[in-house]
C-alpha atoms as a PDB file:
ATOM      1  CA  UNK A   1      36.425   9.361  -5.072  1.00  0.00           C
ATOM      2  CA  UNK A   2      32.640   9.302  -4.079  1.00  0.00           C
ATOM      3  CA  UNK A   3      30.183   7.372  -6.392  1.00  0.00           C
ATOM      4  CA  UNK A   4      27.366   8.838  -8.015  1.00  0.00           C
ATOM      5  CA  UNK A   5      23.936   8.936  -5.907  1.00  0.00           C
ATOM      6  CA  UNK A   6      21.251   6.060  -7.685  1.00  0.00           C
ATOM      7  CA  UNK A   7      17.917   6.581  -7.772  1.00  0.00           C
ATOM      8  CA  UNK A   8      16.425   5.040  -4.655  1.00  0.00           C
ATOM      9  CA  UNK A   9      19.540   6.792  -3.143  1.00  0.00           C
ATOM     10  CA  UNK A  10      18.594  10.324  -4.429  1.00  0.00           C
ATOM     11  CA  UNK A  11      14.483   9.401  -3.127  1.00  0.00           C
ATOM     12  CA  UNK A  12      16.230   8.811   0.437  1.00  0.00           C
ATOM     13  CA  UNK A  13      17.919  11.869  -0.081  1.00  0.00           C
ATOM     14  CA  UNK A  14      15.100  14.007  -0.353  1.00  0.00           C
ATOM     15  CA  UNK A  15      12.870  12.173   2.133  1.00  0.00           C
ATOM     16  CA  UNK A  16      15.413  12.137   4.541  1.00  0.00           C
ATOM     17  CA  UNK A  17      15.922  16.070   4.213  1.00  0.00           C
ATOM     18  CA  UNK A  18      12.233  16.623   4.657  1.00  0.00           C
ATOM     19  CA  UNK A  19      11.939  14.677   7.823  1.00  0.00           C
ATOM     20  CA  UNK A  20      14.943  15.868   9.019  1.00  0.00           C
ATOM     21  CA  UNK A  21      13.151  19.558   8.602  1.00  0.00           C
ATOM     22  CA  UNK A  22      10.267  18.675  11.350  1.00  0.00           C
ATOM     23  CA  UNK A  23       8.172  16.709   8.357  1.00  0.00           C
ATOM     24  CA  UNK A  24       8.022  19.595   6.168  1.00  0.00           C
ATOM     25  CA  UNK A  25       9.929  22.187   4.208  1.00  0.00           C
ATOM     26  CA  UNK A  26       9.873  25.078   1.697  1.00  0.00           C
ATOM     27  CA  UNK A  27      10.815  23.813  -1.938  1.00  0.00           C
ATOM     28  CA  UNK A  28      14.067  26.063  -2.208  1.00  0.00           C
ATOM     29  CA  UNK A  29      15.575  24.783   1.085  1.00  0.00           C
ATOM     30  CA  UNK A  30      14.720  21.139  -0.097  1.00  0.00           C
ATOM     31  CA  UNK A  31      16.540  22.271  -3.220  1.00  0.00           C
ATOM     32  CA  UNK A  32      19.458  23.071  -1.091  1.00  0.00           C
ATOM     33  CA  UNK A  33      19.415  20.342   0.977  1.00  0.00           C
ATOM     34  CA  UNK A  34      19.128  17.359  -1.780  1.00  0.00           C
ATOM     35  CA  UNK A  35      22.007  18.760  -4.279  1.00  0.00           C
ATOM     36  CA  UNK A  36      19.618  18.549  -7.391  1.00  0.00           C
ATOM     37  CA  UNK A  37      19.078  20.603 -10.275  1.00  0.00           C
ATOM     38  CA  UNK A  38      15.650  22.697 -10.304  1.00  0.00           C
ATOM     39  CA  UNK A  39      14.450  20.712 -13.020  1.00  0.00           C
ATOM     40  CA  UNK A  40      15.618  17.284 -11.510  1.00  0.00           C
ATOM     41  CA  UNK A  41      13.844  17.985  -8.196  1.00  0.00           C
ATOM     42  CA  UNK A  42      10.704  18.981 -10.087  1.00  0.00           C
ATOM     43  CA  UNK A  43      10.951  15.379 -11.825  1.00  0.00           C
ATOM     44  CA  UNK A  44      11.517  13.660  -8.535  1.00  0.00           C
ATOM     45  CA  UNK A  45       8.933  15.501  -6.448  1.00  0.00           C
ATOM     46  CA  UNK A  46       5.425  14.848  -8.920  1.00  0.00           C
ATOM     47  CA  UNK A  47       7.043  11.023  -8.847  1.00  0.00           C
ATOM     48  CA  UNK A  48       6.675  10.764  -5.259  1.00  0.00           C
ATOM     49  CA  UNK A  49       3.738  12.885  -4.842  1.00  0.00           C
ATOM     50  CA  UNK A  50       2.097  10.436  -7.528  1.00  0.00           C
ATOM     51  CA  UNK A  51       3.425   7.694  -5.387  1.00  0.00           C
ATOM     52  CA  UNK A  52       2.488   9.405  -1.776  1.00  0.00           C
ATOM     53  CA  UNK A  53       5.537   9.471  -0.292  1.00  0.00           C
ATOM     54  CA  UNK A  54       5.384  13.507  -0.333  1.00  0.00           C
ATOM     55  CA  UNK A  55       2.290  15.679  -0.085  1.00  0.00           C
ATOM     56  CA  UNK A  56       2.268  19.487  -1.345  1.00  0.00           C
ATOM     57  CA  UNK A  57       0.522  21.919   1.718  1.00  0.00           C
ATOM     58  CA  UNK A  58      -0.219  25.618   1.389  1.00  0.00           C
ATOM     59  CA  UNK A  59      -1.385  27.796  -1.460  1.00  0.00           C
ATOM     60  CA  UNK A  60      -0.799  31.139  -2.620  1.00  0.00           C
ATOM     61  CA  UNK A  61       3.126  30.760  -3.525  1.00  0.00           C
ATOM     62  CA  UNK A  62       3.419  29.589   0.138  1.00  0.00           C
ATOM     63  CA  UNK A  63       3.955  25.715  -0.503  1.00  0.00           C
ATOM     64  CA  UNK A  64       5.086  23.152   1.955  1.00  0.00           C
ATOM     65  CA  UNK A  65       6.577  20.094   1.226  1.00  0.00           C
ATOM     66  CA  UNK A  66       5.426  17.432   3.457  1.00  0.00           C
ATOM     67  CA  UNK A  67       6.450  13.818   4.313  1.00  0.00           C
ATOM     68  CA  UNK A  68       3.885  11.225   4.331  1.00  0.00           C
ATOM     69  CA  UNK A  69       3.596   8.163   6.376  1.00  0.00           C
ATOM     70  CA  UNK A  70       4.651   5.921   3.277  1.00  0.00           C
ATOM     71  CA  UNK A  71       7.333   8.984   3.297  1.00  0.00           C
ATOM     72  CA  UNK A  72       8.325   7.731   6.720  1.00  0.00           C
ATOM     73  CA  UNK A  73       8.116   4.094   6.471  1.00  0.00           C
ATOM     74  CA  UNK A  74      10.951   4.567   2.788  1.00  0.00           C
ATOM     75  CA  UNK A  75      12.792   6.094   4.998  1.00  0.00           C
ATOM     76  CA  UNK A  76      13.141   3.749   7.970  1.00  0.00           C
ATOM     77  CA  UNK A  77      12.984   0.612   5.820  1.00  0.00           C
ATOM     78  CA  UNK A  78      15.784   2.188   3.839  1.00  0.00           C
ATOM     79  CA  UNK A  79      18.099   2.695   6.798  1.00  0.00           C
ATOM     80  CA  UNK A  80      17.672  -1.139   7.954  1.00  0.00           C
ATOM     81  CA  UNK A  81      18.624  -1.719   4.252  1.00  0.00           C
ATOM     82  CA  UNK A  82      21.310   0.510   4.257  1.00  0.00           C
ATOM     83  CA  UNK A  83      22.555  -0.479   7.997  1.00  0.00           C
ATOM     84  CA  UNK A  84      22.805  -4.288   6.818  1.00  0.00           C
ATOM     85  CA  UNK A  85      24.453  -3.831   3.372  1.00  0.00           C
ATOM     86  CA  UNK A  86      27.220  -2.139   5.811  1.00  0.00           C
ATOM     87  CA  UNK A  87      27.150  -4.878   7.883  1.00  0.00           C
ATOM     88  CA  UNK A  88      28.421  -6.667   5.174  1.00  0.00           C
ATOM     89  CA  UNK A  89      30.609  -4.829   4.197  1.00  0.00           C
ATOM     90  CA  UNK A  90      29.509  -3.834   0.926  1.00  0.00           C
END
């Protein structure tokens, strides 16, 4: 049985995705890729824009979603976090 995602794990999640995508990515394929809701992406996405971890590019319908360099740096500091808790078996 696999536990249900917390919140700093759902932020990794979608940071990870978006880095994984070359730094940026179209909303619907980030959609895909975290396994959220429309509406809980939308919630999660202004809370990291408002923190800059994420930046919206484009215009016109055409929006990119783009990883910042506090975007980068949650995601590396969160794999050394992650890495050790295994460590530890935990």
């Amino acid at each position: 049985m696999t536990s249900k995602r917390g919140k700093p794990e759902i932020i990794f999640d979608i940071l990870q995705a978006v880095q994984e995508g070359g730094g940026k990515m179209k909303p619907t394929r980030l959609l895909y890729k975290s396994n959220l809701s429309h509406a809980r992406l939308k919630l999660y996405l202004e809370s990291l824009v408002r923190q800059q971890m994420l930046a919206i590019e484009g215009g016109e319908g055409r929006n990119l979603i783009a990883l910042t360099q506090k975007g980068y740096s949650f995601v590396a500091e969160f794999r050394k976090m992650k890495a050790l808790i295994e460590s530890f078996g935990i």
